[in-house]
Structure formats: structure tokens, C-alpha cells
C-alpha atoms as a PDB file:
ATOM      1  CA  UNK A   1      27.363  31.622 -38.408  1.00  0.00           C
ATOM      2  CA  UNK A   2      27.557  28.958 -35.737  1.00  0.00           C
ATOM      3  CA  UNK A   3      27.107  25.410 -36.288  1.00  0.00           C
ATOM      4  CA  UNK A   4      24.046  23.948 -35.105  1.00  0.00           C
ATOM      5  CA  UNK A   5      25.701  20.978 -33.069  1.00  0.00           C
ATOM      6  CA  UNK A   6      28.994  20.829 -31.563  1.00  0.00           C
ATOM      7  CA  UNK A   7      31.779  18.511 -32.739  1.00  0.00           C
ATOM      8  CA  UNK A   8      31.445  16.701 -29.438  1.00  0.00           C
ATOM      9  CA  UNK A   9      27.625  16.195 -29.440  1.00  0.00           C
ATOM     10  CA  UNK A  10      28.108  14.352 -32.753  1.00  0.00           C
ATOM     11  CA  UNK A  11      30.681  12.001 -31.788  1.00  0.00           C
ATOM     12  CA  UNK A  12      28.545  10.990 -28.209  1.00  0.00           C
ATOM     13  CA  UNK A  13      25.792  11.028 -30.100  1.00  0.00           C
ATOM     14  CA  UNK A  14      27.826   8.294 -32.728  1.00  0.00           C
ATOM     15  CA  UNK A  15      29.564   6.512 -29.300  1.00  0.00           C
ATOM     16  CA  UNK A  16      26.414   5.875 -28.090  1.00  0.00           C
ATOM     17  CA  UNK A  17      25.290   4.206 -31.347  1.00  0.00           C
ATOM     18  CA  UNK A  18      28.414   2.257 -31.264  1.00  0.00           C
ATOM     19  CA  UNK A  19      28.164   1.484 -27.616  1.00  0.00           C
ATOM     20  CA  UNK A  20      24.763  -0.042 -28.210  1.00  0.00           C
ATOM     21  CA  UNK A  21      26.029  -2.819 -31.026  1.00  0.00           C
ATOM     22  CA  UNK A  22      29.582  -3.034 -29.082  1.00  0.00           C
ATOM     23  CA  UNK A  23      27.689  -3.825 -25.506  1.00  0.00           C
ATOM     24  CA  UNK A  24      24.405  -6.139 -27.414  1.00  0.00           C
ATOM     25  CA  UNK A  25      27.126  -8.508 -29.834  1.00  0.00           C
ATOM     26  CA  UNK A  26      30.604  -7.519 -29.230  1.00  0.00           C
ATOM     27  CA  UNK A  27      30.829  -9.079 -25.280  1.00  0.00           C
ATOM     28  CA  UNK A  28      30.190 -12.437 -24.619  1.00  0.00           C
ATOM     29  CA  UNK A  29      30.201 -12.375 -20.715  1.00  0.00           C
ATOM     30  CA  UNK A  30      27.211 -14.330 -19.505  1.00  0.00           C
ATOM     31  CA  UNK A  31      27.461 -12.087 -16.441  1.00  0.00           C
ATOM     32  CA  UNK A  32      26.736  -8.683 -17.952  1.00  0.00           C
ATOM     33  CA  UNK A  33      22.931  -8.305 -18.494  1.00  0.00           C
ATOM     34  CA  UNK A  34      20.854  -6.653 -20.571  1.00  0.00           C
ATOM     35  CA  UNK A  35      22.419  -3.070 -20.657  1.00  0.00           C
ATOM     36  CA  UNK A  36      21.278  -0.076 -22.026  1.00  0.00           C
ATOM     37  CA  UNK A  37      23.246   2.889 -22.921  1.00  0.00           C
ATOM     38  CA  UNK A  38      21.710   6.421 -21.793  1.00  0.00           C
ATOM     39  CA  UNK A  39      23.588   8.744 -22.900  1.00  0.00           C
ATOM     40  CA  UNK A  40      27.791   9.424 -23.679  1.00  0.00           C
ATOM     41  CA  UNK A  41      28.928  12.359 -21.928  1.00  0.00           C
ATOM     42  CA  UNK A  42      31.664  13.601 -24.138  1.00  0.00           C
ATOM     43  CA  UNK A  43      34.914  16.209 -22.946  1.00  0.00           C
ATOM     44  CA  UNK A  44      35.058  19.120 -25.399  1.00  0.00           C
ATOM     45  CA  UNK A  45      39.044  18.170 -26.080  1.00  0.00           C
ATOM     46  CA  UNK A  46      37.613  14.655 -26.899  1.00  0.00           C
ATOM     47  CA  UNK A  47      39.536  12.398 -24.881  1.00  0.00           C
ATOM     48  CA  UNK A  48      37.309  11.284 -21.852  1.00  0.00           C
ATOM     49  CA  UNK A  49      33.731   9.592 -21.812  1.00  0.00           C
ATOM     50  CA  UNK A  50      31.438   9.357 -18.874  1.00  0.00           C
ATOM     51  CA  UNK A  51      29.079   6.156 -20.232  1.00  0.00           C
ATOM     52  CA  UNK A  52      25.604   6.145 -18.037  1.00  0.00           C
ATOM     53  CA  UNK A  53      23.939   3.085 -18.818  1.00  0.00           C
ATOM     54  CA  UNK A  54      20.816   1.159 -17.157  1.00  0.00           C
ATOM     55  CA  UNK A  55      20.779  -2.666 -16.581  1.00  0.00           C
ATOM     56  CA  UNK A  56      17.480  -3.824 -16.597  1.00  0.00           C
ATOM     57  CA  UNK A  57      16.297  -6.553 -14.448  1.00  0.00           C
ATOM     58  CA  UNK A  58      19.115  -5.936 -12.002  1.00  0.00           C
ATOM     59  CA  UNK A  59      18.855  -5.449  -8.636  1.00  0.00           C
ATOM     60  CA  UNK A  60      21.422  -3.011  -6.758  1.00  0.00           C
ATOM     61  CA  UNK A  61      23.991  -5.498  -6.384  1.00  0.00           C
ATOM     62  CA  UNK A  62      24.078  -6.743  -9.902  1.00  0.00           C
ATOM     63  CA  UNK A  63      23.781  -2.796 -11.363  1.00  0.00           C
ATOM     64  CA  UNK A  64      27.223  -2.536  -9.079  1.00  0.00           C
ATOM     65  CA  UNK A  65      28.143  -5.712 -10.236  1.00  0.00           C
ATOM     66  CA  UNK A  66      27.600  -4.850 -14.209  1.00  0.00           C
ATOM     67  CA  UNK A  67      29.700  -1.350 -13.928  1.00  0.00           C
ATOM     68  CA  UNK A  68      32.180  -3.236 -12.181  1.00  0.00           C
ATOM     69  CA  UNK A  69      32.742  -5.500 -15.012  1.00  0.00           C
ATOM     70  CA  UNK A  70      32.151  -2.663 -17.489  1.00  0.00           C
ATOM     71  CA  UNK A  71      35.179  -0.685 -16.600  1.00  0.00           C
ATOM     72  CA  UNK A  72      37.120  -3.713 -16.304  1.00  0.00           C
ATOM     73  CA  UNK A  73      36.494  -4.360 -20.346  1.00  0.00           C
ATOM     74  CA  UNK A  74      36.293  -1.213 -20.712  1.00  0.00           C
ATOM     75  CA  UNK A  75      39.989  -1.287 -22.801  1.00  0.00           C
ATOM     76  CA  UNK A  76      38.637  -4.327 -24.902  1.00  0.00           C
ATOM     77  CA  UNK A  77      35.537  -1.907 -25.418  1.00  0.00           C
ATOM     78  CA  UNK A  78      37.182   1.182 -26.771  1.00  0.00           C
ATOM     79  CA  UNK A  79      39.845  -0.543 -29.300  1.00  0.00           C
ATOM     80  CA  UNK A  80      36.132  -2.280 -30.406  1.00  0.00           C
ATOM     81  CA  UNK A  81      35.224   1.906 -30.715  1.00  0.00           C
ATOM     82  CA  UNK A  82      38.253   2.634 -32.059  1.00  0.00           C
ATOM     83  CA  UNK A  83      37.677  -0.031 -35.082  1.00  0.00           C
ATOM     84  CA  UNK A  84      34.378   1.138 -36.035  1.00  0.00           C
ATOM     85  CA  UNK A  85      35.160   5.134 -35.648  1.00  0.00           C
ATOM     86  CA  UNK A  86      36.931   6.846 -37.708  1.00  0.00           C
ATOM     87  CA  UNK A  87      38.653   9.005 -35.061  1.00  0.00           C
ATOM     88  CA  UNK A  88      41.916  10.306 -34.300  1.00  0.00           C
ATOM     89  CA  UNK A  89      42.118   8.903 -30.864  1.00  0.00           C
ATOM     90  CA  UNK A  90      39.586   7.397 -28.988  1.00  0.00           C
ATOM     91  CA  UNK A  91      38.294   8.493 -25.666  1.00  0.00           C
ATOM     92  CA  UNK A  92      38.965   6.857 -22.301  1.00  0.00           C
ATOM     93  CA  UNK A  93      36.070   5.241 -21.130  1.00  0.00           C
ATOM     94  CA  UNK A  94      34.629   5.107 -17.923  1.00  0.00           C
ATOM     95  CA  UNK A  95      30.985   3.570 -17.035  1.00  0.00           C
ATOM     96  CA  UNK A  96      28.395   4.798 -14.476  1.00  0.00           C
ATOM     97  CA  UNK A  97      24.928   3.956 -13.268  1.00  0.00           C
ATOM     98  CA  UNK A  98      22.092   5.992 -14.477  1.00  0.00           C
ATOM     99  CA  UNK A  99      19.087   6.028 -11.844  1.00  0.00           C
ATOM    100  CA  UNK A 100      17.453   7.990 -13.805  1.00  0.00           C
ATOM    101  CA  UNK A 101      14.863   5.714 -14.664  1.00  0.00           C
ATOM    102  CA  UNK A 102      14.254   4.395 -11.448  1.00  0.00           C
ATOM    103  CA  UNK A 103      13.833   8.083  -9.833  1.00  0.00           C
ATOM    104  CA  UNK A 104      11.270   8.547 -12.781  1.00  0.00           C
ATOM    105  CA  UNK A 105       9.337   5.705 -12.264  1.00  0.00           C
ATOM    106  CA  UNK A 106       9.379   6.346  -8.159  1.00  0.00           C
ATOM    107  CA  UNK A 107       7.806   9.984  -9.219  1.00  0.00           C
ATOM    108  CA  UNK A 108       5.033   8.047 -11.317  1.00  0.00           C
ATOM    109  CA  UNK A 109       4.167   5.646  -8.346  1.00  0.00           C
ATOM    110  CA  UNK A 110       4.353   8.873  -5.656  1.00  0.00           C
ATOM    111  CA  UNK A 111       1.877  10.866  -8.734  1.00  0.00           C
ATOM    112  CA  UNK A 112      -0.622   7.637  -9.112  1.00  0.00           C
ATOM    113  CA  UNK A 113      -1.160   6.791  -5.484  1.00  0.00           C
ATOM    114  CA  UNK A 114      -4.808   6.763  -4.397  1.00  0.00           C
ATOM    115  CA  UNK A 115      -5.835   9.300  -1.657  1.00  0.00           C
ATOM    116  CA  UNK A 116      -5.563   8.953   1.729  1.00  0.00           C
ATOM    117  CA  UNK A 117      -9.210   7.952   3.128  1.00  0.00           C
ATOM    118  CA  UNK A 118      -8.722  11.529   5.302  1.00  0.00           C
ATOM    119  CA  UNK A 119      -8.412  13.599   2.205  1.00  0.00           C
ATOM    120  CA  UNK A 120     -11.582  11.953   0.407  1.00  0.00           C
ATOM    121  CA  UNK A 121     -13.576  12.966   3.939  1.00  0.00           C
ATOM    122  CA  UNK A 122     -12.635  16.284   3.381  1.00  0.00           C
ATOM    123  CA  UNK A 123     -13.540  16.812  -0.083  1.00  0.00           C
ATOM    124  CA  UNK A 124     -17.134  15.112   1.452  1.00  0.00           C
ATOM    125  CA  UNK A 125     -17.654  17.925   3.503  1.00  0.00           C
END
């Protein structure tokens, strides 16, 4: 019988966690907001991650910014991983933006918006 969840589903799904404490109290730059990790895309051999986070409260400049300064910690970040894990190696890291949120919220706004004073003539009629 199959297992229910790959091997590499469980350890994103544990990176992620990790991420999350390693990102909120393990770095002390002042210049990386608040950052929140969306989901770990893991390889199936294990040894790459594609990180898509979110920095709230950042405007396009600072969300290029933030990655920027991600990657560049981003070997201080995975021997952090690498402590906490039990793992045989730990995966290369690599951050990237997730828009995600703000395509979501863009789709709200575009769902929300009143009508047009031309449509509410028609429905008049």
C-alpha cells in the first residue's frame, strides 16, 4: 500500500515550521521585516528548497530588498536548519517572493467593486 504523504512533503512541511522560529528569533537584522513563510518547495532527492515567503508591510522595493538579504543569510539559515533537523544533509536554500497574497486580495477588490452607474440603469429598465 502507498504511504499517504511523501517523504518530501513531511520534511517541507517540518522546514517550514523551522523556517518560521529560525526567520521570527534566530536573525537579528533590523532590516528584515516581518516575514512570513508560505510554503517550502522541497526536490524529491532532498537537496534543494525553493522558500516563498511574504513580507508584510513592505512595499516592492523592500519585498526585493528582504529576499535580497534572505539569500545572502541564507548559509547562516540552513546550518540554523541543520541544528534543529535531524537530517542527513540539509537542503540548499534559496528564497523567493510569493505574490500570492497580493493577487488574492486584488481579485477581492476587482469582486467587491460597486457597479458602474450604466449597469444599475440597465437593470432599471
Amino acid at each position: 500500500m502507498a504511504r499517504e504523504f511523501k517523504r518530501s512533503a513531511r520534511v517541507a512541511s517540518q522546514m517550514q515550521k523551522e523556517l518560521a522560529v529560525i526567520l521570527q528569533q534566530g536573525i537579528k537584522d533590523p532590516r528584515i521585516g516581518f516575514i512570513t513563510v508560505n510554503e517550502v518547495e522541497l526536490s524529491k532527492d532532498l537537496t534543494a528548497a525553493k522558500i516563498y515567503i511574504t513580507a508584510l508591510g513592505a512595499d516592492q522595493q523592500g519585498q526585493k530588498d528582504n529576499i535580497k538579504w534572505l539569500n545572502e543569510a541564507a548559509p547562516h539559515i540552513r546550518s540554523e536548519m541543520g541544528k534543529r533537523m535531524r537530517l542527513r544533509s540539509v537542503p540548499y536554500i534559496k528564497f523567493y517572493y510569493d505574490d500570492s497574497f497580493e493577487k488574492g486580495m486584488r481579485v477581492s477588490e476587482l469582486l467587491v467593486e460597486p457597479k458602474s452607474s450604466t449597469d444599475i440603469a440597465e437593470d432599471d429598465d
